[in-house]
N, C-alpha and C. Protein backbone atom coordinates (compact mmCIF):
# COMPACT_ATOMS: atom_id res chain seq x y z
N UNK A 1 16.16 8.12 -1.77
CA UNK A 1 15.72 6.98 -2.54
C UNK A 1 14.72 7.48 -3.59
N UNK A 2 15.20 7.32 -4.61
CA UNK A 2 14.49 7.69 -6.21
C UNK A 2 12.83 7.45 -6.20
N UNK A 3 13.00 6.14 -5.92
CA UNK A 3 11.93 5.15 -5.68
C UNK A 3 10.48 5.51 -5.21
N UNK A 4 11.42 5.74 -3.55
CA UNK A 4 10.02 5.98 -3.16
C UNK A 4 9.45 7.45 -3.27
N UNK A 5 10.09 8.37 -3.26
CA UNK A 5 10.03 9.73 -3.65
C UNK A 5 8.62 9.51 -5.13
N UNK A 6 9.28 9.00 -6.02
CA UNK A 6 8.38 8.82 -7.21
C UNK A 6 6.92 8.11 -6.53
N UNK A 7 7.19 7.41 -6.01
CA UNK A 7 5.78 6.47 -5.20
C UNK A 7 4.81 7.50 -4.53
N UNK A 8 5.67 8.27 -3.96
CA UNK A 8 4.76 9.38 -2.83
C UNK A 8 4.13 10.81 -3.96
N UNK A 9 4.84 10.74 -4.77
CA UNK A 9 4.64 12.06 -5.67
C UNK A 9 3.19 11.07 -6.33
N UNK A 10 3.15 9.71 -7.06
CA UNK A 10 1.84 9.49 -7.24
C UNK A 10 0.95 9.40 -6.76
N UNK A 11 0.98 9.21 -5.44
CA UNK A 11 -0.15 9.26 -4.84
C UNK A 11 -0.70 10.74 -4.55
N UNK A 12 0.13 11.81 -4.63
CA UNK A 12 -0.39 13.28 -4.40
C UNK A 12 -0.60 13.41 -5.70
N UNK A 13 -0.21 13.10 -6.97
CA UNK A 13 -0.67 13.23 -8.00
C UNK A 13 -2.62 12.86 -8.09
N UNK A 14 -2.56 11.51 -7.56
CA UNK A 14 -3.77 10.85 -8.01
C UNK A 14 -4.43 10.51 -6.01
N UNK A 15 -4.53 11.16 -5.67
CA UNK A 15 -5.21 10.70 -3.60
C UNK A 15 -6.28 9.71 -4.13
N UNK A 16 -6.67 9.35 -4.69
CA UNK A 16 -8.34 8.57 -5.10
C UNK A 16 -7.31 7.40 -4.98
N UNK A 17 -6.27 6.84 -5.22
CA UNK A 17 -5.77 5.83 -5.31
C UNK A 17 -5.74 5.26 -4.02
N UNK A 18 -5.71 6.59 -2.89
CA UNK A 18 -5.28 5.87 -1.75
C UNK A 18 -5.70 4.70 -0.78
N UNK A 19 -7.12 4.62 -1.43
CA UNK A 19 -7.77 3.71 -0.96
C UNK A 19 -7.12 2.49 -0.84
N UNK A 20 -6.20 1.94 -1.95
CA UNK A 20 -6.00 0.73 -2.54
C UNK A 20 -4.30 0.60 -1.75
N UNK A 21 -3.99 1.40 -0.48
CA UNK A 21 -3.00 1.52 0.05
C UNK A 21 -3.17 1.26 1.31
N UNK A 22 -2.16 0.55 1.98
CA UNK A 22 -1.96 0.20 3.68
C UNK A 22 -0.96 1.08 3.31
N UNK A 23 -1.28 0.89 5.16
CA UNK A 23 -0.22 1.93 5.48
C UNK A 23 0.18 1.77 6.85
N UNK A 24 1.05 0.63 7.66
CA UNK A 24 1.17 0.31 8.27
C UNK A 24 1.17 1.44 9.85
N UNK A 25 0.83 1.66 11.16
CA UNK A 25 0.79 2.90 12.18
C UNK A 25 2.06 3.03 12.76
N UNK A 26 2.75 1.89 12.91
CA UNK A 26 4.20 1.99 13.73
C UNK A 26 5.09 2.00 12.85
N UNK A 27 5.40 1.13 11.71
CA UNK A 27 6.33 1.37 11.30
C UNK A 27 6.93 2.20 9.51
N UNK A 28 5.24 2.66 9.70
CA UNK A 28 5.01 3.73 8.84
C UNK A 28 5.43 2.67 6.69
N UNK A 29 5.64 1.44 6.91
CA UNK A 29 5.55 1.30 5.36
C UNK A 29 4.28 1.03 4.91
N UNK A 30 4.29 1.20 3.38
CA UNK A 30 3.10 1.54 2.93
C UNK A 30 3.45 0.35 1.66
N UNK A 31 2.03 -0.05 1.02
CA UNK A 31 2.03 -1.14 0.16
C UNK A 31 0.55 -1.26 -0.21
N UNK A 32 0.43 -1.96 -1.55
CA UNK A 32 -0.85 -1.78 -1.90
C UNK A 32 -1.53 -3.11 -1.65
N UNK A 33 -3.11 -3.17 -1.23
CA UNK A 33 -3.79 -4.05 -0.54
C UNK A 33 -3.88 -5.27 -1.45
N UNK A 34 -3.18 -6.69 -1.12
CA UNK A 34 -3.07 -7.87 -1.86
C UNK A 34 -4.41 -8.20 -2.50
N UNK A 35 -5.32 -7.59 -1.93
CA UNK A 35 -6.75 -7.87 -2.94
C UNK A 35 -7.13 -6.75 -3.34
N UNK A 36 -6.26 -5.91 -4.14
CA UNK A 36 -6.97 -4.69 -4.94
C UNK A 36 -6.88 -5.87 -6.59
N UNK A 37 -8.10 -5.47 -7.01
CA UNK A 37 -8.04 -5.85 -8.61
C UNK A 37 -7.38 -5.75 -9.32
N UNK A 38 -7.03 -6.49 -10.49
CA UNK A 38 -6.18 -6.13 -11.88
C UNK A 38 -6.78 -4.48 -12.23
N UNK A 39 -7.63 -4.37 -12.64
CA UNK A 39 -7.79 -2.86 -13.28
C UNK A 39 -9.12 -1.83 -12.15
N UNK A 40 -8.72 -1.07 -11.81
CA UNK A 40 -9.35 0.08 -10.61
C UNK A 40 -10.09 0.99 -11.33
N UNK A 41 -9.71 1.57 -12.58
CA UNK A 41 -10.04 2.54 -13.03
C UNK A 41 -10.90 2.20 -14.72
N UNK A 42 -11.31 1.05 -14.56
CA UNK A 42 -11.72 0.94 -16.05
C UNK A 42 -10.72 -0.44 -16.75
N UNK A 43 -11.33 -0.46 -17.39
CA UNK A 43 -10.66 -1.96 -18.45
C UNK A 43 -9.08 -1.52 -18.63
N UNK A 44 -9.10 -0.35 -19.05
CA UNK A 44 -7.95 0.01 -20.33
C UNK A 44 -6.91 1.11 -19.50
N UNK A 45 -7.33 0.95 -18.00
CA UNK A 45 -6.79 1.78 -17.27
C UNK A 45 -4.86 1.15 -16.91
N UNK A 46 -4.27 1.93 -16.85
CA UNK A 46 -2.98 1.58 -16.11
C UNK A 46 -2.73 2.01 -14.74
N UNK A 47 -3.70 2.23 -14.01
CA UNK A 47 -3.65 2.97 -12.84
C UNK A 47 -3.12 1.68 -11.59
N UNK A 48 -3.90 0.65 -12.18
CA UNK A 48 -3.57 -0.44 -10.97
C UNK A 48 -1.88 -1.24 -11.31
N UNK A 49 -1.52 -0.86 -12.49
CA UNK A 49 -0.05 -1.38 -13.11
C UNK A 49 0.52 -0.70 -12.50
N UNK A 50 0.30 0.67 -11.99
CA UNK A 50 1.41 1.62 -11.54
C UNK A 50 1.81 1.50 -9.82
N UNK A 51 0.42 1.74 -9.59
CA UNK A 51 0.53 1.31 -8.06
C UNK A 51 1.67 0.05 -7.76
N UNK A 52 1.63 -1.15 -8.67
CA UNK A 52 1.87 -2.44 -8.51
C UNK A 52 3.52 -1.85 -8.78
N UNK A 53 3.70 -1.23 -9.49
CA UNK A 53 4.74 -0.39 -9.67
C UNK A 53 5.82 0.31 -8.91
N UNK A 54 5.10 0.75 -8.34
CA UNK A 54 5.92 1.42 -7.36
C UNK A 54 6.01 0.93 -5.95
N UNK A 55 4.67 0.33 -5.97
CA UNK A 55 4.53 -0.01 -4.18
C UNK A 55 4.35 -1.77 -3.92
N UNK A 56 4.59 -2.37 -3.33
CA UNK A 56 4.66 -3.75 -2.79
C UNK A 56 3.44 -4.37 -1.82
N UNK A 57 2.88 -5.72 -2.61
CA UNK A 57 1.66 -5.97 -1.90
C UNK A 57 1.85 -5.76 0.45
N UNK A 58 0.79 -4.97 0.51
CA UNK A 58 1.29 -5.05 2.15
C UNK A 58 -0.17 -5.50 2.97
N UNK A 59 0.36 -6.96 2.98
CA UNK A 59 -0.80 -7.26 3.91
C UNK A 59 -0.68 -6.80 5.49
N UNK A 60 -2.23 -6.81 6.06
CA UNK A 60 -2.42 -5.78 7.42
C UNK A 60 -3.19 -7.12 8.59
N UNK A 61 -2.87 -6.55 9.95
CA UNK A 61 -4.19 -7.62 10.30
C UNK A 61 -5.40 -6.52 10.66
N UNK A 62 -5.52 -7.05 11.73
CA UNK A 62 -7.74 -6.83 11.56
C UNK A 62 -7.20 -5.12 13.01
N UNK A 63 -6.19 -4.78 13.07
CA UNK A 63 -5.66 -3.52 13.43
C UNK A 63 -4.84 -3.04 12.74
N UNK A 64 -4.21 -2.95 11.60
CA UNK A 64 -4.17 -2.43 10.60
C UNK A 64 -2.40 -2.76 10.09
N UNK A 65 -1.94 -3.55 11.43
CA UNK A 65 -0.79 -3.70 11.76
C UNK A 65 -0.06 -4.61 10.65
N UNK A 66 1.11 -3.55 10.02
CA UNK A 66 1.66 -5.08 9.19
C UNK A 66 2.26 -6.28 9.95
N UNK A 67 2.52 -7.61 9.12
CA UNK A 67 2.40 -8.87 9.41
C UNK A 67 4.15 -8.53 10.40
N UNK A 68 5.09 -7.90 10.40
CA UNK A 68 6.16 -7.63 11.23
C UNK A 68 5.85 -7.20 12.54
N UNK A 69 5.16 -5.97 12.19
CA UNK A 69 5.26 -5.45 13.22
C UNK A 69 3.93 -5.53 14.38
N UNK A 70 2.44 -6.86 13.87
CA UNK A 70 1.87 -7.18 14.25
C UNK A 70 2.42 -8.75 15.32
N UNK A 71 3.96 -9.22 14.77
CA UNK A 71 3.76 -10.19 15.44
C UNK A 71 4.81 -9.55 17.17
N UNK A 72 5.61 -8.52 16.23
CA UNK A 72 6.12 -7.64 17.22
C UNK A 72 5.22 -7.53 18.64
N UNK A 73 4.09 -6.51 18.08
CA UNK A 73 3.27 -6.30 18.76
C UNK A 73 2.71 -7.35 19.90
N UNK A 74 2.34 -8.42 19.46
CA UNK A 74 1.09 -9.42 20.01
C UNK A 74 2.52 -10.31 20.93
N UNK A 75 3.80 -10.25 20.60
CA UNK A 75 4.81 -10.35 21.81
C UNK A 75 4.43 -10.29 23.26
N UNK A 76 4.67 -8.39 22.94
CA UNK A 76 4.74 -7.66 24.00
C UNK A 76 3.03 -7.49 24.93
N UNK A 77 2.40 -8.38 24.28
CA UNK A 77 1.01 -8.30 24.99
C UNK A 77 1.11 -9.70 26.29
């Protein structure tokens, strides 16, 4: 997949970004945090366009678990 290949190469391009990334523990997808800002890097920056770009908002809960595989989870409890 073109896609995500390009997604993973930016983030080793730029790691400072990673902040602004989930990254789900079980089922390993990754997406950028629904409350990162319009611009990260400055007014005139495109850094937060790109992220938005490549990667898909991924909300987490309060264990870091995305919203799938958190309800997965809280099942089997």
């Amino acid at each position: 997949m073109k896609h995500k290949r390009d997604s993973e190469l930016y983030l080793k391009m730029y790691p400072e970004f990673l902040k602004w990334i989930n990254e789900c523990p079980i089922c390993h997808s990754k997406g950028y945090k629904p409350e990162m800002p319009e611009h990260i890097e400055g007014e005139y920056s495109i850094a937060a366009y790109n992220i938005r770009k490549y990667f898909k908002p991924l909300e987490v809960d309060e264990n870091g678990l995305c919203l799938q595989c958190s309800k997965g989870y809280n099942k089997k409890r």
